[in-house]
Protein backbone atom coordinates (compact mmCIF):
# COMPACT_ATOMS: atom_id res chain seq x y z
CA UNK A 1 0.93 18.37 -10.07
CA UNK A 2 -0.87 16.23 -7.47
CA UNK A 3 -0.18 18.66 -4.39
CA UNK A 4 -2.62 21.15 -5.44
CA UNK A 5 -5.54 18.78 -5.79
CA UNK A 6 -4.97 16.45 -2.84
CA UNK A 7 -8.20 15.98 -0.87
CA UNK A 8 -9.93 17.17 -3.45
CA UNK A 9 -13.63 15.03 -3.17
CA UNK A 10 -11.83 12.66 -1.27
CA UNK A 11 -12.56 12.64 2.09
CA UNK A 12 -10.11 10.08 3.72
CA UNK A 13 -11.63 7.89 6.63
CA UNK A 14 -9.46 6.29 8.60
CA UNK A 15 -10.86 3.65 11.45
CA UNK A 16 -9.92 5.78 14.68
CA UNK A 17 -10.59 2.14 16.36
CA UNK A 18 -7.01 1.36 14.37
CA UNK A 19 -4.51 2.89 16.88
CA UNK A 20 -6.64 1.03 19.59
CA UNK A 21 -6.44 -2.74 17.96
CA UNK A 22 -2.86 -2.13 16.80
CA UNK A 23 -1.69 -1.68 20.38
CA UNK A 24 -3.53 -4.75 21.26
CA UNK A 25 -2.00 -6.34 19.23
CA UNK A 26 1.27 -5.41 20.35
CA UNK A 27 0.27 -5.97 23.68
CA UNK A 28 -0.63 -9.55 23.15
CA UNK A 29 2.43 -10.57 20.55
CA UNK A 30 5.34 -12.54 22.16
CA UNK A 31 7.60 -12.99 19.73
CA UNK A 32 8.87 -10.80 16.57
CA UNK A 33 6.90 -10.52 13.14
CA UNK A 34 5.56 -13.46 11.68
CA UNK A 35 3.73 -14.45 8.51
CA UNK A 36 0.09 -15.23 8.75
CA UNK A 37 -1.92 -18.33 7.39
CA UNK A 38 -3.69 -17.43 4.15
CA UNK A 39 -6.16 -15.20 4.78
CA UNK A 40 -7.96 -14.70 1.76
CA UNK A 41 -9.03 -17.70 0.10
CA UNK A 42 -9.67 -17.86 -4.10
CA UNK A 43 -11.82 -20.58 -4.40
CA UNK A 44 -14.79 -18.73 -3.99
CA UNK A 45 -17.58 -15.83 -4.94
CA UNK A 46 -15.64 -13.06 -3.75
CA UNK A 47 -17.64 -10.39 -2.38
CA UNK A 48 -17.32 -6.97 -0.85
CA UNK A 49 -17.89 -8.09 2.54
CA UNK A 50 -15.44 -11.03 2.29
CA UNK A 51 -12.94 -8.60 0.90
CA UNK A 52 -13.69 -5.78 3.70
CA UNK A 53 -13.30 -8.31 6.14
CA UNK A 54 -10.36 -9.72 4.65
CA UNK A 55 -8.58 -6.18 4.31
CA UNK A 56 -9.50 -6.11 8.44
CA UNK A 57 -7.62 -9.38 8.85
CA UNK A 58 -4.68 -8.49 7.18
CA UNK A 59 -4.27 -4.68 8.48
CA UNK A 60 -4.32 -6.64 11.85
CA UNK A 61 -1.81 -9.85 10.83
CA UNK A 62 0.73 -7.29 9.45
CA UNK A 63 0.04 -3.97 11.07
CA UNK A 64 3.58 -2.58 9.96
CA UNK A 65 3.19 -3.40 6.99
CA UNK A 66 -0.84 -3.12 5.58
CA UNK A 67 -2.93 -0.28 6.48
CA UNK A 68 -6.58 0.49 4.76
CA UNK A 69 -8.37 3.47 4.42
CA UNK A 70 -11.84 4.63 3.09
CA UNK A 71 -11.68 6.79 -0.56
CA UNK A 72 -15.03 7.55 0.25
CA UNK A 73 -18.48 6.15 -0.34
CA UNK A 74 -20.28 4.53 -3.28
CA UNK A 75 -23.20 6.17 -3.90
CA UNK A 76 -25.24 3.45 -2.22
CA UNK A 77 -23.34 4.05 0.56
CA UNK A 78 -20.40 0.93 0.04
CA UNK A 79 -16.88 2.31 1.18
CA UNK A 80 -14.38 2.24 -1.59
CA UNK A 81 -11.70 0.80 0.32
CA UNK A 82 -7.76 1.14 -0.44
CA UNK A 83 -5.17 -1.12 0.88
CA UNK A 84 -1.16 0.16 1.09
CA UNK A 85 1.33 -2.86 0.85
CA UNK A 86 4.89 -1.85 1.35
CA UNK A 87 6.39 1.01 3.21
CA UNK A 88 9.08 3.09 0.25
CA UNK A 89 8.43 6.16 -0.68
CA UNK A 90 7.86 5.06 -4.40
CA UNK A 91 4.57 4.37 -5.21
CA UNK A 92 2.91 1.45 -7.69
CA UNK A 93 -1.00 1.84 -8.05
CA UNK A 94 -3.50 -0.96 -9.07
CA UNK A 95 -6.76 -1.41 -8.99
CA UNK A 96 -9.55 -3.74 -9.87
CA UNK A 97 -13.20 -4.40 -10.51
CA UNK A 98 -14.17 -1.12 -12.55
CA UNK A 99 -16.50 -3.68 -14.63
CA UNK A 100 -19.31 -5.50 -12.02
CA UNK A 101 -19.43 -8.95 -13.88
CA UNK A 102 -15.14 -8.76 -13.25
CA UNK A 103 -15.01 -9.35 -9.87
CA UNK A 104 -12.55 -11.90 -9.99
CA UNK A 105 -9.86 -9.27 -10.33
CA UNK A 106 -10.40 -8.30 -6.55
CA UNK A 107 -9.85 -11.62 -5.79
CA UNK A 108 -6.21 -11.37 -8.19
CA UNK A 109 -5.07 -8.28 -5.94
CA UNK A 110 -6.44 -9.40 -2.51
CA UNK A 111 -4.49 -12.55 -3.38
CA UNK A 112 -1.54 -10.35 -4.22
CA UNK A 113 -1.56 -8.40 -0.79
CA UNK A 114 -1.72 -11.73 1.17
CA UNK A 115 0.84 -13.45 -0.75
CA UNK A 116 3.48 -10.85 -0.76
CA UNK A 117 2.90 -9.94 3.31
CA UNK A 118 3.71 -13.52 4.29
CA UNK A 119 6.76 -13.08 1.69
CA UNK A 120 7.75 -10.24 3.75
CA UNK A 121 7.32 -11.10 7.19
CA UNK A 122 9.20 -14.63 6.38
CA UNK A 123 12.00 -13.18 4.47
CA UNK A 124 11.47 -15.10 1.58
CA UNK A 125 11.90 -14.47 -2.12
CA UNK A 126 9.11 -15.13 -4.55
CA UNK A 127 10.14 -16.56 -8.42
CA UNK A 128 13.41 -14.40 -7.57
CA UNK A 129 12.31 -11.09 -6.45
CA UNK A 130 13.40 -10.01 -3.26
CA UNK A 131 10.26 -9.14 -1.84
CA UNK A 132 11.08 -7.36 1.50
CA UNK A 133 13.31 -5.27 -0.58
CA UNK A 134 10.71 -4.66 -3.11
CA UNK A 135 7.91 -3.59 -0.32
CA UNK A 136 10.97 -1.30 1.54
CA UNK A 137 11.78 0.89 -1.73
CA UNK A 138 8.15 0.63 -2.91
CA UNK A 139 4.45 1.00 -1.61
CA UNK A 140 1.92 -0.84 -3.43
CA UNK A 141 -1.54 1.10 -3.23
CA UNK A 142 -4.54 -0.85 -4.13
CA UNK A 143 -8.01 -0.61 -4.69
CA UNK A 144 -9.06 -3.61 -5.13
CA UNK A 145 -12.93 -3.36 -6.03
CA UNK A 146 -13.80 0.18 -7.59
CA UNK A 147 -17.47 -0.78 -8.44
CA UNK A 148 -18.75 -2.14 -4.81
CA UNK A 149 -22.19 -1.46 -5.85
CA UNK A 150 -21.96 -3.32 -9.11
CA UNK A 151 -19.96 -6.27 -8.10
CA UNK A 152 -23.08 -6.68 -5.41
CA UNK A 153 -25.75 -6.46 -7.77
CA UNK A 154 -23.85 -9.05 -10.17
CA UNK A 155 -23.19 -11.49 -7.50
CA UNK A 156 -26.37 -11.21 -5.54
CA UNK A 157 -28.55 -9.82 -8.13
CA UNK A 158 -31.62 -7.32 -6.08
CA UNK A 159 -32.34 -9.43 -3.41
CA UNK A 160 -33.11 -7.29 -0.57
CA UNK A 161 -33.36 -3.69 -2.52
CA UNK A 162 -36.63 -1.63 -2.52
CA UNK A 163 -39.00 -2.51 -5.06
CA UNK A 164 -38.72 0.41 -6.95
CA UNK A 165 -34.85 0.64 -7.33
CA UNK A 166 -34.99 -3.03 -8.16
CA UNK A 167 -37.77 -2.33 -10.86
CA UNK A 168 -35.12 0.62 -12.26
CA UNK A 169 -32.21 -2.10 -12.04
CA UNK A 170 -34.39 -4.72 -14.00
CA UNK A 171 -35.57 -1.63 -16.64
CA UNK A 172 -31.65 -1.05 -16.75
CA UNK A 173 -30.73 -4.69 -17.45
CA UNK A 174 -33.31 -5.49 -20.24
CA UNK A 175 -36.17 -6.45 -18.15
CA UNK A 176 -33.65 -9.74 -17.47
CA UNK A 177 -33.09 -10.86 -14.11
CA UNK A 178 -29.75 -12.07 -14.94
CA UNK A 179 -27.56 -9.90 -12.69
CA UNK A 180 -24.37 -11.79 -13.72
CA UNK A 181 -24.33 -10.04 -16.58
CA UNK A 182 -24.38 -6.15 -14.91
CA UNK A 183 -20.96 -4.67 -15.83
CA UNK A 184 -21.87 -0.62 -15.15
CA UNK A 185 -22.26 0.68 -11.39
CA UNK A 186 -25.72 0.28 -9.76
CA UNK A 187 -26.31 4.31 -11.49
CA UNK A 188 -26.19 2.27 -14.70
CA UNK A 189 -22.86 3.86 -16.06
CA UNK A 190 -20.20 1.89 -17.55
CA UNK A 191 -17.37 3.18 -15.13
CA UNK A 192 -14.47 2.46 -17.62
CA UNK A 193 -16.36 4.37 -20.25
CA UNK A 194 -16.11 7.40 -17.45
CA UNK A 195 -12.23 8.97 -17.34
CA UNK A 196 -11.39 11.72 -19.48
CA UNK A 197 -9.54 11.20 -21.99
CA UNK A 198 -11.03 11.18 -26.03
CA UNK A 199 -14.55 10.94 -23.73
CA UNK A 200 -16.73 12.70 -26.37
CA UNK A 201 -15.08 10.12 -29.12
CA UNK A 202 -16.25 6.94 -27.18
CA UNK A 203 -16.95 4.22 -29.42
CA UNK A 204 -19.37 1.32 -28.73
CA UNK A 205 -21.23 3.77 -25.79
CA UNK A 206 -24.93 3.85 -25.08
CA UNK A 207 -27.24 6.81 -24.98
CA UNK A 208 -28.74 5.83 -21.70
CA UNK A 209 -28.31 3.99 -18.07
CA UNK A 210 -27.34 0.11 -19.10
CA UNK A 211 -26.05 -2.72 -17.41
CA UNK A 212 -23.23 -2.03 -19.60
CA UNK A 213 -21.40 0.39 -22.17
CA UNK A 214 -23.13 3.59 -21.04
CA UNK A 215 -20.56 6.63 -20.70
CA UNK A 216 -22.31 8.58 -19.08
CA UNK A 217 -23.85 12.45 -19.75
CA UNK A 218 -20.28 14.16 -19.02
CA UNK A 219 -16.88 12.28 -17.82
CA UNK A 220 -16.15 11.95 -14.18
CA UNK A 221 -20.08 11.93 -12.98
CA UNK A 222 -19.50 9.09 -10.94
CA UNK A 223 -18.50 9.31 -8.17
CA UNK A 224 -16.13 6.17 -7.85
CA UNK A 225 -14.24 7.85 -11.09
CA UNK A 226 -14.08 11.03 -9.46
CA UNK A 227 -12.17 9.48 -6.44
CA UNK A 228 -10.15 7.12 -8.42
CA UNK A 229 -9.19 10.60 -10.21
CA UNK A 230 -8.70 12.57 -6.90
CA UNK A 231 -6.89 9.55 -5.43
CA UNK A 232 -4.33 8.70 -8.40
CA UNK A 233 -2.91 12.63 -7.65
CA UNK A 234 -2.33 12.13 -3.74
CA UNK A 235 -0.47 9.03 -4.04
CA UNK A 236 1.23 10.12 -7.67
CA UNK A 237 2.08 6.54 -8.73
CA UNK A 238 4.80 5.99 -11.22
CA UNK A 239 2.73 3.40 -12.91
CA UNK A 240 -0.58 2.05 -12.63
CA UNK A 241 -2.04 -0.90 -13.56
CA UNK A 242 -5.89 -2.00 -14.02
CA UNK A 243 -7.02 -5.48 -13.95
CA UNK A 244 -9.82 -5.85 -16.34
CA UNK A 245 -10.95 -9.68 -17.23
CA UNK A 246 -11.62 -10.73 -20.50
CA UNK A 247 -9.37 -11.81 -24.05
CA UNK A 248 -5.42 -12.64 -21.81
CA UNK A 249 -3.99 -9.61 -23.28
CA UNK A 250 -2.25 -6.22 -22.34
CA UNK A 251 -3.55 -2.85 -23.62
CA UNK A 252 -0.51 -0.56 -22.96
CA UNK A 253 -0.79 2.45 -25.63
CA UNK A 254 -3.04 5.60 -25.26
CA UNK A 255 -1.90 8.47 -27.69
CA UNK A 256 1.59 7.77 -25.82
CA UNK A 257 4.31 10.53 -26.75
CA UNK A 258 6.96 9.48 -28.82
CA UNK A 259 9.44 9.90 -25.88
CA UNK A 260 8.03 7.31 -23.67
CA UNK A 261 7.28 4.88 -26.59
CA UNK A 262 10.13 2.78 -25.89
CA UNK A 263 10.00 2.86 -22.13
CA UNK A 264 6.17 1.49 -22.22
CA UNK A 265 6.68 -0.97 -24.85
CA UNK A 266 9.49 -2.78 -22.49
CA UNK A 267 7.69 -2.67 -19.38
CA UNK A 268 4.67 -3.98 -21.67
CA UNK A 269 6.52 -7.00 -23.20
CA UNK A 270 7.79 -7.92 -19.93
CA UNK A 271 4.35 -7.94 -18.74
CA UNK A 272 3.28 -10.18 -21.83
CA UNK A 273 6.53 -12.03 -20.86
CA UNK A 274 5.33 -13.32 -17.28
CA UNK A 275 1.91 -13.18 -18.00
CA UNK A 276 1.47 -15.13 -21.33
CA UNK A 277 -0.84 -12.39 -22.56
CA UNK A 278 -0.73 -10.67 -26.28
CA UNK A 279 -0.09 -7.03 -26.38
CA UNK A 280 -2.42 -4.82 -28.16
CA UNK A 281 -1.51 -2.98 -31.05
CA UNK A 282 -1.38 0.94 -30.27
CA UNK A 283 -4.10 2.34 -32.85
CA UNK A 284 -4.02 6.22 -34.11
CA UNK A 285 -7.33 7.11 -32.94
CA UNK A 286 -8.10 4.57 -30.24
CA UNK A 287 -11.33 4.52 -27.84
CA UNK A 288 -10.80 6.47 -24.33
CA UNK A 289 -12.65 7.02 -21.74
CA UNK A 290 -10.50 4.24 -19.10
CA UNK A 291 -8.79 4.55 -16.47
CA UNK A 292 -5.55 3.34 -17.60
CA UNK A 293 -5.93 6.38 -20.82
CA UNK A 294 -6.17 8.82 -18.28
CA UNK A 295 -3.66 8.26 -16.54
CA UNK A 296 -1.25 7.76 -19.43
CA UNK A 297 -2.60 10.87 -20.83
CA UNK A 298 -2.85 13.16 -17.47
CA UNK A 299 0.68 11.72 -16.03
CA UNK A 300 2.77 10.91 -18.86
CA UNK A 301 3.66 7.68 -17.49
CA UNK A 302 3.42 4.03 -17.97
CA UNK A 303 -0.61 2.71 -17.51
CA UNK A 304 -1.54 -0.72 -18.52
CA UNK A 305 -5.05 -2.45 -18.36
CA UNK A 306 -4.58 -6.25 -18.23
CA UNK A 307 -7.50 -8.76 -19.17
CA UNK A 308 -6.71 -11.88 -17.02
CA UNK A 309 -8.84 -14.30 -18.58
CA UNK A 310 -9.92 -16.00 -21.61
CA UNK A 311 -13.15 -13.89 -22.86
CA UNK A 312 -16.48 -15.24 -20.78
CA UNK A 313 -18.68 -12.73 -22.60
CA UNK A 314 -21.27 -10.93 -20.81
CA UNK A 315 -20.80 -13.27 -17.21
CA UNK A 316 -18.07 -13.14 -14.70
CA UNK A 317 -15.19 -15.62 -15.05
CA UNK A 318 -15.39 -19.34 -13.66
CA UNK A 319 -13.41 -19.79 -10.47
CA UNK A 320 -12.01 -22.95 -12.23
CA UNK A 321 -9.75 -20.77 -13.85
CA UNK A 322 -8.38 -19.03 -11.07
CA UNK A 323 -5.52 -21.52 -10.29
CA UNK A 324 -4.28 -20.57 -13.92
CA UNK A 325 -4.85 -17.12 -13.46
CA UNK A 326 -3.10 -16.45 -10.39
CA UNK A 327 -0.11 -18.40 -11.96
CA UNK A 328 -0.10 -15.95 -14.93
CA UNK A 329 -0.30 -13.08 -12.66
CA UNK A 330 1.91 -13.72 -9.07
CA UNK A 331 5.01 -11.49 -9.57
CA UNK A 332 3.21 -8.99 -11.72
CA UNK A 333 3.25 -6.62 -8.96
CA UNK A 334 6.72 -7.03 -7.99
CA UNK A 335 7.78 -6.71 -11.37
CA UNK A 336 6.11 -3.72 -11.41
CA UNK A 337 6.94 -2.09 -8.08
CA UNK A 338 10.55 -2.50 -8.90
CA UNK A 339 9.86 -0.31 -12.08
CA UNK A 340 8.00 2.13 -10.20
CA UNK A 341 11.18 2.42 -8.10
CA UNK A 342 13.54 2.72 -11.13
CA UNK A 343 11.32 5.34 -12.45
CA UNK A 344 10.68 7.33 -9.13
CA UNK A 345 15.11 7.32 -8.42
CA UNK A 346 15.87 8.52 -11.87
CA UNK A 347 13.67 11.78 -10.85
CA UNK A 348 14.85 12.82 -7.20
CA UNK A 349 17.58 15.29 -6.60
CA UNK A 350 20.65 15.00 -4.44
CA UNK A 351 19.69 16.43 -0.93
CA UNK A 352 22.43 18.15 0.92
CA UNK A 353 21.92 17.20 5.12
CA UNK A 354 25.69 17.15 6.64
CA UNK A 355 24.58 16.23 10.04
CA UNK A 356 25.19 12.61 11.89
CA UNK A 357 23.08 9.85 12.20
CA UNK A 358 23.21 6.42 13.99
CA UNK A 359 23.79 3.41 11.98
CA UNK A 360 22.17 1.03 13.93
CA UNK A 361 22.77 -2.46 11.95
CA UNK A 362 25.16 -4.01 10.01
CA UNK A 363 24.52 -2.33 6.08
CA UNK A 364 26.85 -2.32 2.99
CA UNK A 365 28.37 0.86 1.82
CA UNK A 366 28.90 1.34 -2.02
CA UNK A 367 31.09 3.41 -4.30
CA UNK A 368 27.47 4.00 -6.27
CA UNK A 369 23.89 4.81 -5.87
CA UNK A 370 22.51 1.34 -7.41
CA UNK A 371 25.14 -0.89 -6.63
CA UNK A 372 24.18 -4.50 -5.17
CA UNK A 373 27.71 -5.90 -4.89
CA UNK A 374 31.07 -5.35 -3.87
CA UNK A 375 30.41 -3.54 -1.02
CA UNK A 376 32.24 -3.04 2.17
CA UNK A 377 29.95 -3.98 5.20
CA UNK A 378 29.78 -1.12 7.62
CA UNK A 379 28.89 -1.73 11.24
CA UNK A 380 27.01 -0.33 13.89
CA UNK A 381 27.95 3.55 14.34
CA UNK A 382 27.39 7.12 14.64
CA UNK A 383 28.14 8.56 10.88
CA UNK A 384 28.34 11.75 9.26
CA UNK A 385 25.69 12.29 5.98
CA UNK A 386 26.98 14.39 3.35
CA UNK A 387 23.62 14.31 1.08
CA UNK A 388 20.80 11.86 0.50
CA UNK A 389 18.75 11.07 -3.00
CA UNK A 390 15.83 9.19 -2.76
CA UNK A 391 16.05 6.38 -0.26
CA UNK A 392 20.30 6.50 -0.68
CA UNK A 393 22.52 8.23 1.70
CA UNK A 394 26.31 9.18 0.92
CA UNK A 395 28.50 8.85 3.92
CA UNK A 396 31.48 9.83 4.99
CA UNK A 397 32.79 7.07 7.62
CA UNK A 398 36.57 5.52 8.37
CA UNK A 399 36.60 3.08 4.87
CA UNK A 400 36.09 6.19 2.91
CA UNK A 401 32.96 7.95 1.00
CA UNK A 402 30.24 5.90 -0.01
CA UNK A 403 26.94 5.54 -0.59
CA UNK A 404 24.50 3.26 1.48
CA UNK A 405 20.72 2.10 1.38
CA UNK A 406 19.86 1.14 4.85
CA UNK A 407 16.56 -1.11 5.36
CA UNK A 408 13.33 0.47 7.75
CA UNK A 409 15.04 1.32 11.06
CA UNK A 410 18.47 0.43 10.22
CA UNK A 411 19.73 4.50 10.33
CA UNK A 412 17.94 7.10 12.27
CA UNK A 413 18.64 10.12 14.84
CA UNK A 414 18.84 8.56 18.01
CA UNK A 415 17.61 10.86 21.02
CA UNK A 416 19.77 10.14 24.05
CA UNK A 417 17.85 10.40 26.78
CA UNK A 418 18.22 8.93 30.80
CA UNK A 419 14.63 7.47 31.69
CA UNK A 420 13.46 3.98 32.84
CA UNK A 421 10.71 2.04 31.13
CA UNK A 422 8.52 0.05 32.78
CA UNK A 423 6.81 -3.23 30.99
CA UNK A 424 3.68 -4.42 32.11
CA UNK A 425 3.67 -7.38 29.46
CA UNK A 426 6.24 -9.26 27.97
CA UNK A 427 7.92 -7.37 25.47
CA UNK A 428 9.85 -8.67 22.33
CA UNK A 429 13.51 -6.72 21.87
CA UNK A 430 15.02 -6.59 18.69
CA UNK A 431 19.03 -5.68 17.14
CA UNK A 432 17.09 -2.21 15.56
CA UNK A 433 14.16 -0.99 15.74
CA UNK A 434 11.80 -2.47 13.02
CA UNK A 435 9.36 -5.28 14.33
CA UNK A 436 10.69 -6.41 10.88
CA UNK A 437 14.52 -7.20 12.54
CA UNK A 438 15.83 -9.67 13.92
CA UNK A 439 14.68 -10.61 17.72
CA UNK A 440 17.06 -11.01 20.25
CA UNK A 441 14.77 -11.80 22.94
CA UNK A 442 11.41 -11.40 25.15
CA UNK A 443 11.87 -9.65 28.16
CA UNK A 444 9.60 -10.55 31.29
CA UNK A 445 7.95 -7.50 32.91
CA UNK A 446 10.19 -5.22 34.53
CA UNK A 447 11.95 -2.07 34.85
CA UNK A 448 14.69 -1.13 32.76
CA UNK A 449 16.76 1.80 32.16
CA UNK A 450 16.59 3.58 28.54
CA UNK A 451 19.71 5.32 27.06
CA UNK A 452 17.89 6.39 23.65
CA UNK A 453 14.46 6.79 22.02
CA UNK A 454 13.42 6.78 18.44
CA UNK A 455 10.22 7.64 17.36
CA UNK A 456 7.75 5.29 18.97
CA UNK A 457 10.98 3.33 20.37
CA UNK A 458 12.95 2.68 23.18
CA UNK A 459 16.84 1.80 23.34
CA UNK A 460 17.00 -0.52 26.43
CA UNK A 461 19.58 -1.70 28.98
CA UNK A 462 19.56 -5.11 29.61
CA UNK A 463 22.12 -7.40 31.75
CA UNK A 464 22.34 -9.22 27.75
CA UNK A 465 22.79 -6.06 26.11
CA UNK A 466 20.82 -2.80 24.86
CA UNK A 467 18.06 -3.41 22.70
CA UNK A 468 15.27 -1.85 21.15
CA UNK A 469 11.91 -2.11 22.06
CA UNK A 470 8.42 -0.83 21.41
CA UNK A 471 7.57 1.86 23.67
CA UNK A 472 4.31 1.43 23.18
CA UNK A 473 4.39 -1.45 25.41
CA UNK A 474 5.76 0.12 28.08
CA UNK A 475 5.71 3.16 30.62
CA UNK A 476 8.45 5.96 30.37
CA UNK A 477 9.45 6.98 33.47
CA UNK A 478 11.34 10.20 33.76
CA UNK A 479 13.65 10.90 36.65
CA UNK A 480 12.99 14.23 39.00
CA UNK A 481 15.21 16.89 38.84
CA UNK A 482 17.14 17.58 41.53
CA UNK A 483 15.76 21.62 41.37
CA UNK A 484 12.67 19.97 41.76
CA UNK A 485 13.16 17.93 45.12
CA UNK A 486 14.58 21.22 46.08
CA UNK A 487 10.78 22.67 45.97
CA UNK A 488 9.23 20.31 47.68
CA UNK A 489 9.17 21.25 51.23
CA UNK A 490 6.22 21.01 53.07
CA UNK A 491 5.93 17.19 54.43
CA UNK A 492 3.72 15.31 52.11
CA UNK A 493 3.99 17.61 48.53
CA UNK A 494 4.13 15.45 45.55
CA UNK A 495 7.32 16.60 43.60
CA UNK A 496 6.58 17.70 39.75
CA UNK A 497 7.19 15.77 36.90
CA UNK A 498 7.36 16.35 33.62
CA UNK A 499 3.92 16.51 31.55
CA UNK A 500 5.01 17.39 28.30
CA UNK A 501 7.20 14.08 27.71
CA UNK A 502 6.38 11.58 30.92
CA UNK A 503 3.94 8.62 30.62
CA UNK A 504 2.90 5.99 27.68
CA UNK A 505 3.71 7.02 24.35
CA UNK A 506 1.26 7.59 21.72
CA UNK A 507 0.92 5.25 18.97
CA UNK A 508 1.60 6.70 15.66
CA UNK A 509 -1.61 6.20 13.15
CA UNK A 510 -1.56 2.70 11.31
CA UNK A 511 -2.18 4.05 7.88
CA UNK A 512 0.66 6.02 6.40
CA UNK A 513 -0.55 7.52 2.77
């Protein structure tokens, strides 16, 4: 369903700059992958430059791990920004900040991004959930402030506009200069009130551009709600979630089909359960027009809108409450990636492959696809896939047939190749290659021979041992052919070498949609 409309009004931008500041990075890293301080602090207003700038910070503190990418523009030219968290192939969608005055639900998923990175890069469970896990099986899209334009205008109010847009924002808002009221997008229309679904049925909507409540003259006019649309189908999330602000409760139920009552419901009441908030009553002819009734309606699967705070009325939440809020709210994503996995496995088919693969770590083998003990612990080896489903591979290997579910970089296809690498920095070298694995050691700039390459990666002999390093950080050096010194016989010709494969390797792109 999403295929066909991918790119559709979306045109991704991706910071070309990325590649550049990623190998930086690498360059000037001497040890494995670490957690970061906090980077995005709470207890303040939090605006769409703090959170652009914040998004930079992490991309660069976990570059494996976060990548960003503009959706597009606002239509006063703000980039709607989204952030991927994770690296599975399941995908769990949230976003915030469709309402101006709600801004404090950027600050809930910016919060979420930082939090679970440092969970990852440490290795360290949070209330339980096994976050690097969680983040392997399952990427967590975000887009953490939908209404840029809004959320500026409520925070800074129209300071700095022209005169005559202000003079249309002020007509728009009641002649009041109150900004922290504005809930629509600096157009005037209400983007929640925008999606649709039952859009011609709209209760409560105005007739005309409002600081709040306006639908609109046809659904998906803004453009924000036309790339929310367009985006939701290239990522095809299992479930989505939208973080509104106001009443602590759960709206879950959109003219949901009878089949998927019971699924919803559960997810729903465990989303009450950690979050303290009320569910709300499915009605039989309830209000559209949101994202979340889209979504249920266009995908058939689970949506949820969750107000985070007590109701402020027509002002943004106090950051007093934030301490309370982020309590309420801290595993809600993992919860919900790990149902977003569930849900994506039940739907994938067996793959047949037969062919053999290096398994290039210590990983348990199982008699079942799901299994999370009594397993047999397989070591390092070259192993023979029968068939893979989803992010499981059967095996066939000396203990018998089994099924396995190796971590990032733990099996691949292993090139052998006979080359030499030289480092010009020092270089980290891990067991496998993940900057996620364990690190044996730095090594000192040098040559050193390379048996195998994977990817971006280089298997390295070292008087320790062979480990894996980053190519990036190094020169390949291939050896002449012997056919080749054969050629070379006038005094002084250089001998060939081999363009298509010699020299540094190319970093991949940092954002993988």
């Amino acid at each position: 369903m999403g295929t066909s409309r991918i790119g559709r009004g979306v045109h991704k931008i991706l910071l070309s700059f990325w590649s550049g500041i990623l190998l930086v990075f690498l360059l000037g890293v001497a040890g494995p992958a670490e957690a970061a301080a906090n980077i995005v602090n709470p207890d303040q207003v939090y605006s769409y430059t703090i959170m652009q700038r914040d998004i930079e910070r992490l991309v660069k503190a976990y570059p494996d791990l976060v990548s960003m990418e503009s959706l597009g523009q606002s239509p006063y030219g703000r980039q709607l920004w989204a952030v991927k968290l994770g690296r599975g192939e399941s995908v769990l969608f949230l976003n915030g900040s469709h309402h101006a005055r709600e801004w404090m639900t950027t600050t809930v998923l910016m919060k979420m991004i930082d939090t679970y990175a440092q969970a990852y890069a440490n290795n360290t469970a949070i209330a339980g959930y096994n976050v690097r896990q969680l983040l392997d099986e399952v990427s967590i899209w975000l887009v953490p402030m939908v209404n840029p334009d809004g959320v500026t205008l409520a925070q800074q109010g129209t300071a700095g506009l022209p005169a005559a847009l202000a003079q249309t924002l002020r007509r728009y808002n009641g002649n009041s200069t109150n900004f922290t009221r504005w809930k629509a997008n600096m157009q005037g229309v209400d983007l929640n009130r925008q999606y649709p679904a039952n859009w011609n049925t709209i209760r409560n909507a105005g007739s005309y551009p409002w600081y709040q409540n306006y639908k609109g003259q046809r659904p998906a006019q803004a453009p924000e709600v036309k790339t929310m649309m367009d985006f939701t189908y290239r990522i095809d999330p299992e479930v989505t979630i939208s973080y509104h602000s106001s009443g602590e409760i759960i709206f879950w139920h959109f003219n949901t089909l009878g089949s998927n009552l019971s699924r919803d419901r559960t997810m729903a009441r465990a989303l009450g359960s950690l979050t303290g908030y009320s569910l709300v009553a499915p009605e039989n002819n309830p209000s559209g027009g949101g994202y979340k009734d889209w979504f249920i309606q266009e995908f058939g699967r689970p949506g949820f809108t969750i107000e985070i705070a007590q109701y402020a009325g027509e002002t943004s939440v106090p950051l007093s409450q934030f301490a309370s809020i982020w309590k309420n709210n801290r595993t809600v994503g993992l919860y919900s990636a790990g149902q977003s996995y569930s849900l994506w496995m039940k739907k994938q088919k067996v793959q047949y492959l037969q062919q053999s693969m290096d398994l290039l770590a210590g990983t348990q083998l199982y008699s079942r696809i799901g299994a999370s003990a009594s397993g047999i612990n397989l070591l390092p080896q070259r192993l023979h896939v029968i068939a893979k489903k989803g992010d499981w591979y059967q095996v066939q290997v000396s203990e018998g047939v089994g099924w396995i579910h190796p971590a990032s970089g733990k099996l691949a296809v292993v090139e052998e190749v006979m080359a030499t690498a030289e480092l010009k920095v020092s270089s980290p070298a891990y067991k496998y290659p993940d900057r996620y694995a364990p690190k044996v050691t730095n090594l000192e700039p040098q040559t050193v021979q390379v048996t195998g390459r994977w990817g971006n990666w280089l298997l390295a002999s070292t008087p320790s041992g062979s480990w894996w390093i980053d190519g990036r950080m190094a020169e390949l050096i291939w050896p002449v052919k012997q056919t080749e010194q054969d050629t070379a016989t006038e005094p002084g010709q250089a001998v060939p070498s081999e363009p298509e494969v010699s020299g540094q390797i190319v970093p991949e792109s940092v954002s993988t949609p």
